[in-house]
Protein backbone atom coordinates (compact mmCIF):
# COMPACT_ATOMS: atom_id res chain seq x y z
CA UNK A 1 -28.05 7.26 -11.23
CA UNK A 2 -26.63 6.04 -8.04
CA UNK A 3 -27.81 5.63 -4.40
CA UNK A 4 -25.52 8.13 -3.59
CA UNK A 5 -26.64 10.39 -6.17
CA UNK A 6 -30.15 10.28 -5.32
CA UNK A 7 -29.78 10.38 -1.97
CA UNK A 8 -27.83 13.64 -2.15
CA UNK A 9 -30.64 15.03 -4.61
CA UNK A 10 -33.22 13.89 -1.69
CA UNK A 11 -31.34 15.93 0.50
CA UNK A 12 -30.98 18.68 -1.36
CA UNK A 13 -34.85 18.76 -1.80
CA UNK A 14 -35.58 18.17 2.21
CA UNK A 15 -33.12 21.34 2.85
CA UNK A 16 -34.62 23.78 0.42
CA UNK A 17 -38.64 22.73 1.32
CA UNK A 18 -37.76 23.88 5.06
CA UNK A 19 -36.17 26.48 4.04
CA UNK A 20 -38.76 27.66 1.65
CA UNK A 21 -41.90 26.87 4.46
CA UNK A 22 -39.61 28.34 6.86
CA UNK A 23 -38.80 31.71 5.30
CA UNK A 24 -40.85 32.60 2.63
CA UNK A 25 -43.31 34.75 4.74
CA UNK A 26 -40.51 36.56 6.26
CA UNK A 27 -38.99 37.53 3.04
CA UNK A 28 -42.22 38.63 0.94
CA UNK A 29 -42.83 40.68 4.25
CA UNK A 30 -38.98 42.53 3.61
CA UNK A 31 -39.19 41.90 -0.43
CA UNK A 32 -42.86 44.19 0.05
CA UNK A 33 -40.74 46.93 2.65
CA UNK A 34 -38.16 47.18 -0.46
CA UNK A 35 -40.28 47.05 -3.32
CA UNK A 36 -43.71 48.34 -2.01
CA UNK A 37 -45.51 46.08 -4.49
CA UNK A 38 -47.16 43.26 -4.00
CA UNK A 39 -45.94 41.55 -7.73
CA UNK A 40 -42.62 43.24 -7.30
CA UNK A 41 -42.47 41.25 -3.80
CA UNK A 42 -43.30 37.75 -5.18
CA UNK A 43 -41.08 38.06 -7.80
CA UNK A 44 -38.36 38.89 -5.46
CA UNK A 45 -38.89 35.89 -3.43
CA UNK A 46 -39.22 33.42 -6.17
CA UNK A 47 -35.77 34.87 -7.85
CA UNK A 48 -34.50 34.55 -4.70
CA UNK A 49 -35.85 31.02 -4.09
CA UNK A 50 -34.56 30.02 -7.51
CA UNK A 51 -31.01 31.24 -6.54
CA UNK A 52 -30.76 30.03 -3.25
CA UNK A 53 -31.56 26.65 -4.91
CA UNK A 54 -28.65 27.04 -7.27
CA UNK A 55 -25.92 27.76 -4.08
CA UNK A 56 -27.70 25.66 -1.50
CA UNK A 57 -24.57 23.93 -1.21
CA UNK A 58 -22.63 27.05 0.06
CA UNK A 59 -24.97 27.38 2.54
CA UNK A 60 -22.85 25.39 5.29
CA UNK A 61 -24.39 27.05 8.40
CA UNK A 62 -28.30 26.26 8.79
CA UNK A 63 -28.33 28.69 11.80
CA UNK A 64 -27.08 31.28 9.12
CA UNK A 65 -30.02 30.44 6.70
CA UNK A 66 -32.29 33.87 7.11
CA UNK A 67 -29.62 36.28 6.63
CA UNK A 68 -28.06 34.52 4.03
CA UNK A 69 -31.73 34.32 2.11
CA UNK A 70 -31.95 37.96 2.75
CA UNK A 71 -28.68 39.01 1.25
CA UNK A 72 -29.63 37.07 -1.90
CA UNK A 73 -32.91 38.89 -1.50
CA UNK A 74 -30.98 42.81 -1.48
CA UNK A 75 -28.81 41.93 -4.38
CA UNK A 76 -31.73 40.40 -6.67
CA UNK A 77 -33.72 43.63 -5.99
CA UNK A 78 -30.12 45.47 -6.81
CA UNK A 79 -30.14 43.55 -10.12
CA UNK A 80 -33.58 44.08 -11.03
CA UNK A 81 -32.74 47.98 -10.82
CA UNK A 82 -29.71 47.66 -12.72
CA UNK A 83 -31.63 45.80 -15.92
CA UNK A 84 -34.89 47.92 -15.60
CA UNK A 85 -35.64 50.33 -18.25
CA UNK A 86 -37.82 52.51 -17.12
CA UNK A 87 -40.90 53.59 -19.19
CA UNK A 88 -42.88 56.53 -18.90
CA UNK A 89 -46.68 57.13 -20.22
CA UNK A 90 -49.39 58.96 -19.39
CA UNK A 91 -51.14 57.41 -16.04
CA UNK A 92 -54.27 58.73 -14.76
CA UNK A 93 -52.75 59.39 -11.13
CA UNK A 94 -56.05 59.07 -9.97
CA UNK A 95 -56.59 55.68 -10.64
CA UNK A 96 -53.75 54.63 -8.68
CA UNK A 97 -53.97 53.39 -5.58
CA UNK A 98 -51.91 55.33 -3.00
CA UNK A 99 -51.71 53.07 0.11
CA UNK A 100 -52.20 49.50 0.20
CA UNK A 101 -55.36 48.40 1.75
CA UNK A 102 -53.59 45.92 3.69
CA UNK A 103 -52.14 47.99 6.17
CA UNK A 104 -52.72 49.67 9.41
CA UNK A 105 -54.86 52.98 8.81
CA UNK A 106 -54.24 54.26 11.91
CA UNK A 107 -53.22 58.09 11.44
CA UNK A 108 -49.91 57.55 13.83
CA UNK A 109 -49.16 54.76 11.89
CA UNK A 110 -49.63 56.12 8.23
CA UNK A 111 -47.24 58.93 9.65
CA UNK A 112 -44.73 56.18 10.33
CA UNK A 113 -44.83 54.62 7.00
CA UNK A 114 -44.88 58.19 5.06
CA UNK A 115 -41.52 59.15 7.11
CA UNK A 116 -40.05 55.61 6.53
CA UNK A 117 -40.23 55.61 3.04
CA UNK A 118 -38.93 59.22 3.23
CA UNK A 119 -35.60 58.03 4.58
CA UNK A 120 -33.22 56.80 1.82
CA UNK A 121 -32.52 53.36 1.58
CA UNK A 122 -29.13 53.39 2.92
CA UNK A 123 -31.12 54.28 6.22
CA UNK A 124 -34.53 52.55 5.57
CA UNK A 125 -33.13 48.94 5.24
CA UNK A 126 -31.12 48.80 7.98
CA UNK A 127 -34.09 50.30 10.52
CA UNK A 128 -36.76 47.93 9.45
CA UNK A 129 -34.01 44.85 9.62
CA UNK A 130 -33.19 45.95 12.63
CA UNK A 131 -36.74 47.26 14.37
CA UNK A 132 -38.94 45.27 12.77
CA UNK A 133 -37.18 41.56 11.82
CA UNK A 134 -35.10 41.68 14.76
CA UNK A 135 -31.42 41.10 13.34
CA UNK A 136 -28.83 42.14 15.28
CA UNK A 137 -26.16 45.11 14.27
CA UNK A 138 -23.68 41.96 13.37
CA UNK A 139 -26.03 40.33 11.20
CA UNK A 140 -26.54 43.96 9.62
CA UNK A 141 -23.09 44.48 8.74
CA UNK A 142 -22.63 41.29 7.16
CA UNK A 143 -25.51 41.23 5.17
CA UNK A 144 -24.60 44.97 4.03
CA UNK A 145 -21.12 44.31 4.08
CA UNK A 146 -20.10 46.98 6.16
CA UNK A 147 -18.55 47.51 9.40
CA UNK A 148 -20.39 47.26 12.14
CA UNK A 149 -19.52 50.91 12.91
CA UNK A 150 -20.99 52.17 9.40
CA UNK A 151 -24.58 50.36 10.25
CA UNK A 152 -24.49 51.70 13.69
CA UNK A 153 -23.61 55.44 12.74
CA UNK A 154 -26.61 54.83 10.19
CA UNK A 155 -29.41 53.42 12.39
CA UNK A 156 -28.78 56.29 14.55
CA UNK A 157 -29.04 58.54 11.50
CA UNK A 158 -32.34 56.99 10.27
CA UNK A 159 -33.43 57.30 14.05
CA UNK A 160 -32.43 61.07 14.12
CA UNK A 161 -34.42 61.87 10.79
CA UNK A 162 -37.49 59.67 11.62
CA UNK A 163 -38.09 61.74 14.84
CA UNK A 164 -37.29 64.91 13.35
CA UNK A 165 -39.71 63.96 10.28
CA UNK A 166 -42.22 62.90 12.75
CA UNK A 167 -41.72 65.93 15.17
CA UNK A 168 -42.42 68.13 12.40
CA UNK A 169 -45.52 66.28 11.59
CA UNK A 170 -46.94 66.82 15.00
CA UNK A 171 -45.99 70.18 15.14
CA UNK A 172 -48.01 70.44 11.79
CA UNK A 173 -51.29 69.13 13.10
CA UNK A 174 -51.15 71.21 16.33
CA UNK A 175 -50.83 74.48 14.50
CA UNK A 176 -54.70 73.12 12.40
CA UNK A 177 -56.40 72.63 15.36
C-alpha cells in the first residue's frame, strides 16, 4: 500500500471515531424514541454506524454530521420495517413489561409519554427532533425531505393533539376526585 493510501485510511478512521464518541449517545437516545426498545435501539445505531462508515466520504460538511447521522438513522429504521415479518404467538401480556424502568415516573410525565406515542409518527418525529434534540425547522425539512412549510403545519398539528390529548387527561382525573 502507499503512504497516500494509508494515510487516507488513517483519516478515514480519525473521522468516523469522533463521530462515533461524538454522536452515538444522541442517536440511541432518538433510535430508543423510534423504536421504544432498548435492542431495537442498539441495533439501529450500529446499522447506522456501519453505513455511515460506508459513505463517510459524502459526508463533505462536518458541521452537517448529526443530521446527516440521523437521516441514515430514519431510513435504517424504514428498512427494518419494510423486511420485518411479523410473527404472532401467544405472549403472556402479563409478563411484559409496560414502561421502561429507566424513565421518569412522575404521573405528569408518564401522561406526556402515553400522548406522545399516541401521535402518529408523521407528528411524533418531528416534535421530539424539534423539542427535545433541538434541530431547527430547516434541519427538519431536510432530514424529512419536506418543505419547510409541511414540517411546520405538522409540529403545530402534533402541538394541537398533544394538548388536546393532555387536556382530556386532566379533565379525566378531575371528574375521580
Amino acid at each position: 500500500m502507499s503512504n497516500k493510501v494509508i494515510t487516507n485510511m488513517a483519516t478515514k478512521e480519525n473521522r468516523y471515531e469522533n463521530l462515533v464518541t461524538a454522536y452515538s449517545p444522541w442517536l440511541y437516545r432518538y433510535a430508543y424514541w423510534l423504536s421504544g426498545e432498548k435492542a431495537a435501539a442498539e441495533d439501529l445505531v450500529q446499522e447506522t454506524f456501519l453505513r455511515a462508515w460506508r459513505f463517510l466520504d459524502s459526508l463533505k460538511d462536518e458541521g452537517s454530521a448529526k443530521s446527516w447521522l440521523t437521516t441514515i438513522l430514519r431510513r435504517e429504521n424504514a428498512r427494518k420495517y419494510e423486511r420485518k415479518q411479523f410473527q404472532y404467538s401467544d405472549v403472556d401480556t402479563d409478563s411484559i413489561a409496560m414502561e421502561p424502568t429507566e424513565f421518569d415516573a412522575r404521573p405528569e410525565v408518564s401522561a406526556l409519554r402515553i400522548a406522545l406515542k399516541g401521535l402518529p409518527g408523521k407528528y411524533r418525529e418531528p416534535l421530539v427532533l424539534q423539542v427535545l434534540e433541538g434541530y431547527s425547522l430547516d434541519e427538519i425539512a431536510h432530514m424529512f425531505e419536506l418543505p419547510r412549510n409541511t414540517v411546520a403545519t405538522r409540529l403545530h398539528r402534533a402541538r394541537q393533539k398533544l394538548r388536546s390529548v393532555l387536556q382530556e387527561d386532566k379533565i379525566k382525573h378531575q371528574e375521580f376526585r
